[in-house]
Protein backbone atom coordinates (compact mmCIF):
# COMPACT_ATOMS: atom_id res chain seq x y z
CA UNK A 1 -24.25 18.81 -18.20
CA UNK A 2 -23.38 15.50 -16.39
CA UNK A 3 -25.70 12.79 -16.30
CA UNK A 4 -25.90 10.33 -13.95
CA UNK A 5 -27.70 7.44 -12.26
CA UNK A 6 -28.14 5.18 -10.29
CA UNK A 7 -27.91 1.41 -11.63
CA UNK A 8 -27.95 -2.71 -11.31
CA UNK A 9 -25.45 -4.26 -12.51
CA UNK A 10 -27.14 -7.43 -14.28
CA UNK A 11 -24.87 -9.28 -16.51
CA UNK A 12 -20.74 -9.03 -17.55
CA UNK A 13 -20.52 -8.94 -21.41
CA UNK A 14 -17.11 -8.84 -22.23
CA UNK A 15 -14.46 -8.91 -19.29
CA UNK A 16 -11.27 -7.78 -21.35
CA UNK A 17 -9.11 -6.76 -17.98
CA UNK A 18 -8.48 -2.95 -18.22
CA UNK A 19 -11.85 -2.48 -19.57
CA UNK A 20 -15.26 -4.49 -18.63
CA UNK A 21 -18.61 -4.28 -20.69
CA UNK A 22 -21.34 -4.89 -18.71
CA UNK A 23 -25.34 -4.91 -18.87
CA UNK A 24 -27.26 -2.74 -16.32
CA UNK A 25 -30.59 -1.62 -15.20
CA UNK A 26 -31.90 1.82 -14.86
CA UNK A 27 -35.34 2.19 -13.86
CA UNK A 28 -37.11 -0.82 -15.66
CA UNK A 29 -34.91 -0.67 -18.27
CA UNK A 30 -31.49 -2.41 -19.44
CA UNK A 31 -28.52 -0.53 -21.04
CA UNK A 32 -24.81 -1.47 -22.00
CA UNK A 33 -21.95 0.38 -19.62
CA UNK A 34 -18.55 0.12 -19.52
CA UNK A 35 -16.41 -0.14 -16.27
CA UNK A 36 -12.67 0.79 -15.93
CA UNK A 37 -11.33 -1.09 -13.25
CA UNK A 38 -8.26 1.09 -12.42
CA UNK A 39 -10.33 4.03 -11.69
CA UNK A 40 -13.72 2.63 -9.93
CA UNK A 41 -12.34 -0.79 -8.71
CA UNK A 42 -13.75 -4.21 -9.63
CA UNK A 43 -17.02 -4.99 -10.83
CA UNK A 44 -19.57 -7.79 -10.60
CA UNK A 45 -23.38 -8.83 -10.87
CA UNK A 46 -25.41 -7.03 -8.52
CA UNK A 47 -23.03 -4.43 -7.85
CA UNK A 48 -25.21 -0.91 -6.97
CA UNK A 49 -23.08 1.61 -9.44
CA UNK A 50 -22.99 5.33 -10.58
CA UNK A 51 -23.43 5.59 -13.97
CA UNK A 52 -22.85 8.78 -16.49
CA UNK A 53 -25.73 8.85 -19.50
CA UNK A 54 -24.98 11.79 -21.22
CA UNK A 55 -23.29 10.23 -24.27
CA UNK A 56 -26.01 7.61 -24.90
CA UNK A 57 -28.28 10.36 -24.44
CA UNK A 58 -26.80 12.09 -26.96
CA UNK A 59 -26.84 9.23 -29.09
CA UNK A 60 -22.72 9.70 -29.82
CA UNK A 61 -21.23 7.11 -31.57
CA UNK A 62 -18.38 4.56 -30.85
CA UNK A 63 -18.93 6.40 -27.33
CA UNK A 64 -22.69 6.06 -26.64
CA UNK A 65 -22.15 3.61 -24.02
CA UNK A 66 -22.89 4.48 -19.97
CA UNK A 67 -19.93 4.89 -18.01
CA UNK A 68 -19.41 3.61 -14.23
CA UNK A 69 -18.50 6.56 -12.21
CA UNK A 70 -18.89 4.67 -8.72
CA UNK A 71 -19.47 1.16 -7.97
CA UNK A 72 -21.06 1.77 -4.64
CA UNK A 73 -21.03 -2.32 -3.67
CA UNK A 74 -17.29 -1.78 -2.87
CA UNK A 75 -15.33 0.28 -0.88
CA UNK A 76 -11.99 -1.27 -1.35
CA UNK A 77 -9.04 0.80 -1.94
CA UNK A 78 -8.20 1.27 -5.51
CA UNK A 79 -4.37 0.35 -5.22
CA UNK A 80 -2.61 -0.49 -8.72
CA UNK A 81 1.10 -0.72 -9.00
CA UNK A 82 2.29 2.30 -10.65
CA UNK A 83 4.98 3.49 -9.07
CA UNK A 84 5.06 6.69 -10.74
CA UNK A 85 4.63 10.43 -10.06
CA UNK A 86 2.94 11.83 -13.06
CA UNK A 87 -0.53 11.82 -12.77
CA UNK A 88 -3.10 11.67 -15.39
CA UNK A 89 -6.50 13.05 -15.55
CA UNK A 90 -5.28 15.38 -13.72
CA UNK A 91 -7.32 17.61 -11.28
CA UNK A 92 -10.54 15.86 -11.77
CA UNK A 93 -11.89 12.89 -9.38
CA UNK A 94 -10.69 10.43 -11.71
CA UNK A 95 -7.12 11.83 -11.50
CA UNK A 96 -4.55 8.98 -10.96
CA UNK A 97 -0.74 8.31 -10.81
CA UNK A 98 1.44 6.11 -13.45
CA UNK A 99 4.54 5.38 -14.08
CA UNK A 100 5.90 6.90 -17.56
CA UNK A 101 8.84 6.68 -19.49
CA UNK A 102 10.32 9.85 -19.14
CA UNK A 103 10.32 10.49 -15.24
CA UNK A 104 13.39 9.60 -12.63
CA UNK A 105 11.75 6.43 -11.76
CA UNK A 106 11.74 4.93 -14.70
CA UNK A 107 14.54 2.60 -16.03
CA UNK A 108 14.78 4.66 -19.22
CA UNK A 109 14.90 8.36 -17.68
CA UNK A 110 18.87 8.36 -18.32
CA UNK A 111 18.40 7.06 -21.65
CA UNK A 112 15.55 9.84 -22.63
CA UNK A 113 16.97 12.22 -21.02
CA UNK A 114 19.58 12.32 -23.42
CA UNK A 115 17.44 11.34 -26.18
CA UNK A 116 16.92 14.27 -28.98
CA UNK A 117 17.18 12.65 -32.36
CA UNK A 118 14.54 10.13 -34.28
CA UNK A 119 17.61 9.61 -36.61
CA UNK A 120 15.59 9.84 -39.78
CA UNK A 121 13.13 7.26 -38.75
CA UNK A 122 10.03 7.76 -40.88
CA UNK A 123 6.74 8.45 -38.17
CA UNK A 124 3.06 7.34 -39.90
CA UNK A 125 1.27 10.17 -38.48
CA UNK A 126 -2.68 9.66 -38.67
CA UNK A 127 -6.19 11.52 -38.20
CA UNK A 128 -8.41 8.64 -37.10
CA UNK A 129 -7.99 5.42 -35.11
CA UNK A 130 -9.17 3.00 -37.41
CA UNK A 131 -6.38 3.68 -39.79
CA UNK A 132 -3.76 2.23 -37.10
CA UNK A 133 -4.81 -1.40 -38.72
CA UNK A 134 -4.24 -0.70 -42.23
CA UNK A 135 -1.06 1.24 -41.37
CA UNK A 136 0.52 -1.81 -39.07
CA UNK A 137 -0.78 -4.51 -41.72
CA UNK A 138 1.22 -2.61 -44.83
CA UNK A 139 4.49 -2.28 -42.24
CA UNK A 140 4.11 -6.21 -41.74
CA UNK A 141 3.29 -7.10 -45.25
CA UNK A 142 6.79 -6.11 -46.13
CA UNK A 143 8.77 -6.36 -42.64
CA UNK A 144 7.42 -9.27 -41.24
CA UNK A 145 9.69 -8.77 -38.17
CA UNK A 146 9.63 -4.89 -37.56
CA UNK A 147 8.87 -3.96 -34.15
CA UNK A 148 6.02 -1.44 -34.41
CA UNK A 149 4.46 0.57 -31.79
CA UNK A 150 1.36 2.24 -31.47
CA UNK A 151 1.50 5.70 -30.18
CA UNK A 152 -1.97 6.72 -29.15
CA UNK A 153 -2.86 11.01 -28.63
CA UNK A 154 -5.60 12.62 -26.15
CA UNK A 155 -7.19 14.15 -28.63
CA UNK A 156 -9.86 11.21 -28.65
CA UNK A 157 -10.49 8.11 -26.18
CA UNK A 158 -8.89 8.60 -23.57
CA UNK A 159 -8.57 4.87 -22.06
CA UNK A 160 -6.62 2.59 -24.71
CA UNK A 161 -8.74 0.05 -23.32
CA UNK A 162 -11.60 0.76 -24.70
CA UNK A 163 -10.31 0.10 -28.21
CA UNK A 164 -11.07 -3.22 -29.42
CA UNK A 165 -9.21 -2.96 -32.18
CA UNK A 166 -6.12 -2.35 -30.58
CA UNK A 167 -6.43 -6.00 -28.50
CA UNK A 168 -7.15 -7.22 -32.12
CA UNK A 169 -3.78 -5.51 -33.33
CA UNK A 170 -1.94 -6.99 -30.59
CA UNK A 171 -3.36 -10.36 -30.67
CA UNK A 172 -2.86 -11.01 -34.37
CA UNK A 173 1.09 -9.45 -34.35
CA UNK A 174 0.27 -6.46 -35.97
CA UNK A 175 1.48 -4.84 -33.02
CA UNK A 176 4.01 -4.70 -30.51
CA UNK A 177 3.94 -2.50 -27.83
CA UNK A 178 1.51 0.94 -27.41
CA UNK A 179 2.18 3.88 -25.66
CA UNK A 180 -0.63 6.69 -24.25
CA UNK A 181 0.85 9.97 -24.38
CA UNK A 182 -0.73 13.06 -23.04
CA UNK A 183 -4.09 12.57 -20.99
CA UNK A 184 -4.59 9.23 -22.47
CA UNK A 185 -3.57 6.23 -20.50
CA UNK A 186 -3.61 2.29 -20.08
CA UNK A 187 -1.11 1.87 -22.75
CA UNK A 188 1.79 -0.53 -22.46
CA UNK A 189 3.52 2.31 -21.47
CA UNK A 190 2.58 5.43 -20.77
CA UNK A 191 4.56 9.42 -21.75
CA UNK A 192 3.90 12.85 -20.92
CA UNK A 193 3.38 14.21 -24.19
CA UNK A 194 3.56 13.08 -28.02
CA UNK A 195 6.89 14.46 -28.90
CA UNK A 196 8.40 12.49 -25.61
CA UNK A 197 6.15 9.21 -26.75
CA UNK A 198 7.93 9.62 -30.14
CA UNK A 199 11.76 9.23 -29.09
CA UNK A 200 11.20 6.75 -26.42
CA UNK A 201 9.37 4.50 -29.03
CA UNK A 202 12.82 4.33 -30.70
CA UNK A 203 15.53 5.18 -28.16
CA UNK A 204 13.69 3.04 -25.11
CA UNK A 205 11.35 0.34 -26.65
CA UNK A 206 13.79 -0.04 -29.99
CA UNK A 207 10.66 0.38 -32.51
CA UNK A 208 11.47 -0.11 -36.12
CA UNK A 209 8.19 1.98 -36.89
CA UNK A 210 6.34 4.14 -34.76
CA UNK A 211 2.34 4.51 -35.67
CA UNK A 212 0.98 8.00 -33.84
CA UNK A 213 -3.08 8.73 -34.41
CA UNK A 214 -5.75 9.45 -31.71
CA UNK A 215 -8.08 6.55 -30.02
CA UNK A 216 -11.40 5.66 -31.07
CA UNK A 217 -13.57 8.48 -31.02
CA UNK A 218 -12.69 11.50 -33.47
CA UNK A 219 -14.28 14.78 -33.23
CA UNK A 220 -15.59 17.21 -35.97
CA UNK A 221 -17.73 20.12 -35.94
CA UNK A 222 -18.59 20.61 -39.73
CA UNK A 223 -16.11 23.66 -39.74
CA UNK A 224 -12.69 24.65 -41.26
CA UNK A 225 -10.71 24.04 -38.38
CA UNK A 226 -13.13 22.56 -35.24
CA UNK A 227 -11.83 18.57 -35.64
CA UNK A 228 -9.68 16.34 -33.35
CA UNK A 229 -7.57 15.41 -36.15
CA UNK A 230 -6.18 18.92 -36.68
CA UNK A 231 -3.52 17.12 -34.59
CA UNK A 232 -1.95 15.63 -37.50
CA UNK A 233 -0.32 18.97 -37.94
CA UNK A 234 1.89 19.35 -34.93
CA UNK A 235 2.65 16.42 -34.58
CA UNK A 236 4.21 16.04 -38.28
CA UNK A 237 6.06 19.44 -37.47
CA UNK A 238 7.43 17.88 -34.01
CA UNK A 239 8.84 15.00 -36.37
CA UNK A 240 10.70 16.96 -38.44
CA UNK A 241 12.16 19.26 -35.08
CA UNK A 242 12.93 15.72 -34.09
CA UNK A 243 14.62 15.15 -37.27
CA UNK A 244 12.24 11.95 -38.00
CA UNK A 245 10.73 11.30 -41.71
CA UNK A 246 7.17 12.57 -40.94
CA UNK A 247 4.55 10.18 -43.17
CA UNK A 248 1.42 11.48 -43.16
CA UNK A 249 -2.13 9.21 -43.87
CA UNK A 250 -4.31 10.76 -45.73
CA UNK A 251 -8.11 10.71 -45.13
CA UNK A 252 -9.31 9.66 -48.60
CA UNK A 253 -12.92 8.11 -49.50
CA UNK A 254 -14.94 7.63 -51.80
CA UNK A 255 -18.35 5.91 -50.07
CA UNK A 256 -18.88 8.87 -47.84
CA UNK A 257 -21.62 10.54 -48.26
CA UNK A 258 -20.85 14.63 -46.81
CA UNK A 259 -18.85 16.34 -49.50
CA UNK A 260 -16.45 17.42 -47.08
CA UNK A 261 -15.21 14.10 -47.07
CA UNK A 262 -15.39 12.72 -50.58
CA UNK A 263 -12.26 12.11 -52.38
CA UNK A 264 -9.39 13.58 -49.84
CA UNK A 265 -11.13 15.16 -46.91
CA UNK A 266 -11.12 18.25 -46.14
CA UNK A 267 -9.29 17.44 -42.73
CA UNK A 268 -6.41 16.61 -44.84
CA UNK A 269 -6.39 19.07 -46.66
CA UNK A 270 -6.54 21.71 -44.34
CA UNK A 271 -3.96 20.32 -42.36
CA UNK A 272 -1.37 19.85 -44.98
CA UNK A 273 -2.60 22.31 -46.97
CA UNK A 274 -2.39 25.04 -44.74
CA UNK A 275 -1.11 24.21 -41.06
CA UNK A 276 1.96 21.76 -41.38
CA UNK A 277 4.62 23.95 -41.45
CA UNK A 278 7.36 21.08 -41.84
CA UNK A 279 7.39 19.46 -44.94
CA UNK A 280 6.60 15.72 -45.15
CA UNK A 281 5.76 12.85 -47.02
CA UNK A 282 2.49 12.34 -48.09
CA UNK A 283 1.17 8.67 -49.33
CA UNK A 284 -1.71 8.56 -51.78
CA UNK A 285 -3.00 4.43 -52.35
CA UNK A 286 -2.80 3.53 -56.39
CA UNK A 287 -6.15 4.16 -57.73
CA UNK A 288 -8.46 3.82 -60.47
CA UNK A 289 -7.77 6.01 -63.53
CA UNK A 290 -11.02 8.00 -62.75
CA UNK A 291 -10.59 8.23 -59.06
CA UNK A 292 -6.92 8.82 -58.96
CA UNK A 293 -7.32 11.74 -61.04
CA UNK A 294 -9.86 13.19 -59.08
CA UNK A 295 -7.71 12.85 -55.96
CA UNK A 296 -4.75 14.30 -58.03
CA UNK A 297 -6.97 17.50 -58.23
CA UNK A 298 -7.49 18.13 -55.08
CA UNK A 299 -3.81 17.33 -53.80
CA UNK A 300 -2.36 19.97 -56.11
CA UNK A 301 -1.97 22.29 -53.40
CA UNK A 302 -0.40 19.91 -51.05
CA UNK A 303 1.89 19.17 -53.67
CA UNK A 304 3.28 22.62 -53.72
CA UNK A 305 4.38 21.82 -49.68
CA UNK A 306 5.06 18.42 -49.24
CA UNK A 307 6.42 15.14 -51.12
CA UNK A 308 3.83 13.21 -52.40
CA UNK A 309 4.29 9.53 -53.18
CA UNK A 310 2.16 6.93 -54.76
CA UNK A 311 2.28 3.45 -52.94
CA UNK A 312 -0.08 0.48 -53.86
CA UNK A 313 -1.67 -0.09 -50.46
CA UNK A 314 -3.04 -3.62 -51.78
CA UNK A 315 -0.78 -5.94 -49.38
CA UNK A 316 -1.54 -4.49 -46.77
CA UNK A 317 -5.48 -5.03 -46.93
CA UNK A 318 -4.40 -8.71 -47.61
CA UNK A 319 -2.39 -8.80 -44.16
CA UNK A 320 -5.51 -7.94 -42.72
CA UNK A 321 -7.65 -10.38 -44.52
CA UNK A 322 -4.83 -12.94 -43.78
CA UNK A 323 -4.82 -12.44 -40.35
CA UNK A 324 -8.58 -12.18 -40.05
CA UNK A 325 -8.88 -8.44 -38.72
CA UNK A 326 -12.34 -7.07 -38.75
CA UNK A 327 -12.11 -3.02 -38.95
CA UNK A 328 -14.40 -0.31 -39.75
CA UNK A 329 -14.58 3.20 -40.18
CA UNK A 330 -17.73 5.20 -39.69
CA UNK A 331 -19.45 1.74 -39.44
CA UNK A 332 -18.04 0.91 -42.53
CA UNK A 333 -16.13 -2.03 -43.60
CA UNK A 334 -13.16 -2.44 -45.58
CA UNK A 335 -14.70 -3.89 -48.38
CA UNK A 336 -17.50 -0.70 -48.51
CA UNK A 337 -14.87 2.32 -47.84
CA UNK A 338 -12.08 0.23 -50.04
CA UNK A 339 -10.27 3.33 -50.39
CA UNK A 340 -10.29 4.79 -46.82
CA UNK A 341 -8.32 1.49 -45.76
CA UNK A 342 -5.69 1.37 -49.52
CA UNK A 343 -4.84 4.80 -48.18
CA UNK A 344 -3.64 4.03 -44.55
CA UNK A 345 -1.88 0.57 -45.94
CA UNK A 346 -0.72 2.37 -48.81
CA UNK A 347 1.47 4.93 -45.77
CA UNK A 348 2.19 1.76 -44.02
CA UNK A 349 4.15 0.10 -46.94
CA UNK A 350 5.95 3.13 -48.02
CA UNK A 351 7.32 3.57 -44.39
CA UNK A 352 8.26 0.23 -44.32
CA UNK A 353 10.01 0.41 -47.45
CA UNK A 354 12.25 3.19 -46.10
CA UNK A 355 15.93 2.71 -45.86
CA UNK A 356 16.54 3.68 -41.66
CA UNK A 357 19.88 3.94 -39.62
């Protein structure tokens, strides 16, 4: 069910250009809300606007915020300069037209349309957004002057503005250039579907590394097979058809609390333990005697399919402490889920350390 009503806009929070955080007032009472500008126009103090509840209702996480369907204090047109003919969000009322990389319009059409190899090109492939830091820091840490771009999926967020974290990325130098493939827009540039995304990273924006995982918001359902990240498996495969070096992060911790999750998560091993059907390389972080072992264990099976390498994973947290990136996952910092982050930095390095043409 959609919820929505009818709201004061009261204050502007955080004004970050493609996305704006504002206060507003239902009723007698005050609530955070984000506004998109592209697809409801600008927004100011005292602006009457639409908003959706239903995720603050249901008390969701990184997404319990209202949204601004409407802002009713304006009637401008919502021109942008796109320039394109795909449209995303397509068939809804939110549906709009960009500009991507692959279509005639484009200055790089010629260029992908003859575009079928990654040419070995190792691809970090992972499950959950906050990993992109941790990845981009261990690529820096030992190429301080790769070119590394962030290849975001639908199968969470779909505005890349609404990642903080990705501003911080880009700010610091830990990234580049960012691409929204699929349903997911706002990027730098924008791509009709992962596998596309993936060879115009390297043939059109010359990327020395290529980062793919899904915007802030993953999904699970407690089940075998009901979680956003499931992802992780086609994309590796589409690597490998692509003749790239697919890397793949593993989801390792050791400070959450659900079983499922403890040690390597059962995410990751479900998808490269049963659905990957291209092999790839698979980066555990250096660990512990105790805790490596344990994760040892449970990779057995995954051993049987893919390469697994061991890669320290320490320089890369101390990019991120260098550069002063503040990260979490599940609300959790890097210095609480210590292993979570060694894991993604520990893929990061060992792509970086790759030998490409």
């Amino acid at each position: 069910m959609i919820r929505r009503q009818r709201a004061e806009v009261v204050s502007v929070l955080e004004d970050c250009g493609e996305v704006v955080f504002v206060a507003v007032r239902l009723d007698a009472t005050a609530a955070r809300a984000v506004c998109y500008p592209l697809l409801t126009g600008a927004i100011a103090v005292g602006d009457e606007v639409i908003v959706n509840t239903m995720a603050s209702e249901l008390k969701l996480g990184s997404g319990g915020y209202h949204y601004v369907v409407a802002n009713l204090s304006r009637d401008d047109e919502l021109a942008h300069d796109a320039r394109g003919h795909i449209v995303k969000l397509r068939y809804t009322p939110l549906q709009h037209e960009v500009l991507t990389l692959e279509e005639p319009a484009s200055p790089h059409h010629a260029t992908l349309a003859a575009a079928q190899s990654l040419a070995g090109m190792p691809i970090i492939v992972g499950t959950l957004h906050s990993q992109v830091a941790a990845v981009a820091a261990g690529i820096r840490a030992h190429r301080a002057a790769a070119r590394i771009v962030y290849v975001m999926t639908d199968s969470a967020a779909l505005p890349i503005g609404f990642s903080h974290l990705v501003r911080q990325l880009k700010a610091v130098g830990l990234l580049d250039s960012t691409i929204t493939a699929g349903q997911a827009f706002g990027g730098d540039h924008e791509a009709v579907n992962v596998t596309s995304a993936l060879l115009a990273a390297k043939v059109a924006l010359n990327a020395d590394h290529v980062i793919v995982a899904p915007g802030v918001g993953h999904v699970g359902t407690g089940t075998r097979f009901g979680f956003s990240g499931i992802e992780q498996a086609g994309i590796l495969d589409s690597v490998a058809a692509l003749r790239g070096r697919g890397v793949a992060v593993l989801r390792i911790s050791f400070a959450d609390a659900r079983p499922r999750h403890r040690g390597v998560s059962h995410h990751s091993l479900t998808v490269l333990g049963q659905l990957t059907q291209a092999r790839a390389t698979v980066v555990a972080p250096e660990l512990p005697p105790v805790q490596a072992a344990a994760i040892a264990r449970q990779l057995e099976p995954i051993a049987l399919r893919h390469e697994l390498i061991t890669q320290s994973g320490e320089r890369a947290l101390g990019e991120l402490a260098a550069r002063g990136v503040q990260v979490t996952t599940m609300g959790r910092s890097v210095e609480q889920d210590r292993e979570f982050f060694l894991s993604a930095g520990a893929a990061g390095e060992f792509a970086a350390m790759q030998e490409v043409s």
